[in-house]
Protein backbone atom coordinates (compact mmCIF):
# COMPACT_ATOMS: atom_id res chain seq x y z
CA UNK A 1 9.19 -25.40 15.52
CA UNK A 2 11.56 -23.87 13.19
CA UNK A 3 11.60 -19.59 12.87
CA UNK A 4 12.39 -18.63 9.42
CA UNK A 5 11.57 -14.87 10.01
CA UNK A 6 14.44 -13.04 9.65
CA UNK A 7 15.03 -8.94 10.04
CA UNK A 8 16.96 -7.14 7.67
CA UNK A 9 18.70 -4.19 8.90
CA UNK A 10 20.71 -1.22 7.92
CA UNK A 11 21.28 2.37 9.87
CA UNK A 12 22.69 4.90 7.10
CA UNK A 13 23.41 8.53 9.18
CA UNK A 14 19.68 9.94 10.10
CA UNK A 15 17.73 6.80 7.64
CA UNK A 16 17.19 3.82 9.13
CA UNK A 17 15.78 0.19 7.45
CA UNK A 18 14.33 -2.97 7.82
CA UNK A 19 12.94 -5.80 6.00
CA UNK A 20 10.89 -8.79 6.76
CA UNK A 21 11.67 -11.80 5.69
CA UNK A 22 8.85 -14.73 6.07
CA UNK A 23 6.15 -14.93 8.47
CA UNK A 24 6.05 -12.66 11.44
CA UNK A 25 3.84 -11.53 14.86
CA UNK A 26 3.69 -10.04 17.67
CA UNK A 27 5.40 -13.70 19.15
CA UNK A 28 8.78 -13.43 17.21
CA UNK A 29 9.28 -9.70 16.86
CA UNK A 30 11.57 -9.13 20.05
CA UNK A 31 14.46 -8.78 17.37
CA UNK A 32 12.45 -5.91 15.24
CA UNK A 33 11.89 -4.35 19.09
CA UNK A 34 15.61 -4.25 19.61
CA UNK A 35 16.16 -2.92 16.36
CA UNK A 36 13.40 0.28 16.77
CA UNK A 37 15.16 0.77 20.37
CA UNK A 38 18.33 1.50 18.61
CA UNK A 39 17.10 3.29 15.94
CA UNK A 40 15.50 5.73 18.77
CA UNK A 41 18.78 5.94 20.76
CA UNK A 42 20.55 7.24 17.31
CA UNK A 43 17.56 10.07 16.84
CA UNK A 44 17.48 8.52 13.21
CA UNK A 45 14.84 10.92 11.29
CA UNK A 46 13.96 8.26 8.94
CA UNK A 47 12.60 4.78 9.42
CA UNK A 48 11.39 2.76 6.35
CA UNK A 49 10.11 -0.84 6.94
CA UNK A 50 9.28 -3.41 4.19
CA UNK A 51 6.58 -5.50 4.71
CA UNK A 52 6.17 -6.51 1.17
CA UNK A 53 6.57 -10.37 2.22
CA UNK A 54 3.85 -10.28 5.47
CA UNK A 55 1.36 -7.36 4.86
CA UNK A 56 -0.35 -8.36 7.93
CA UNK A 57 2.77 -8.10 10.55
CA UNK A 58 2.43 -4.66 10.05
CA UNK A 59 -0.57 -3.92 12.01
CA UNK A 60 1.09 -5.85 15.26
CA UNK A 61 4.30 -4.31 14.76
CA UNK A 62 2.86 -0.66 14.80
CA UNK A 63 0.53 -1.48 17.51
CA UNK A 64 3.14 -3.56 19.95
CA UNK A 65 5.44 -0.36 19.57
CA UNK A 66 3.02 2.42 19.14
CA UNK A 67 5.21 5.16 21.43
CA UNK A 68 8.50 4.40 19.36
């Protein structure tokens, strides 16, 4: 089965980003897990997310990392 989610990232100072790209859940979000982990270990201030492609990864996103 081919994975066309894809993450786009970007830390800028205290902001950090991310977009999602295609279809994604709490199965294929290990790279969006890595991504939060290093955005904690900077102390960014600021972390905006785009969901505008998957409205509905959201919800698993916040819940599978809830303490971030």
């Amino acid at each position: 089965m081919q994975n066309d989610i894809k993450y786009l990232v970007h830390i800028d100072g205290d902001d950090a980003f991310m977009r999602v790209v295609g279809k994604a859940g709490y199965l294929n979000c290990r790279s969006a897990g890595e991504f939060f982990n290093i955005v904690a270990e900077k102390n960014c201030k600021r972390l905006l997310i785009d969901l505008a492609a998957d409205k509905s990864y959201g919800i698993s996103v916040l819940m599978k990392f809830k303490n971030f």
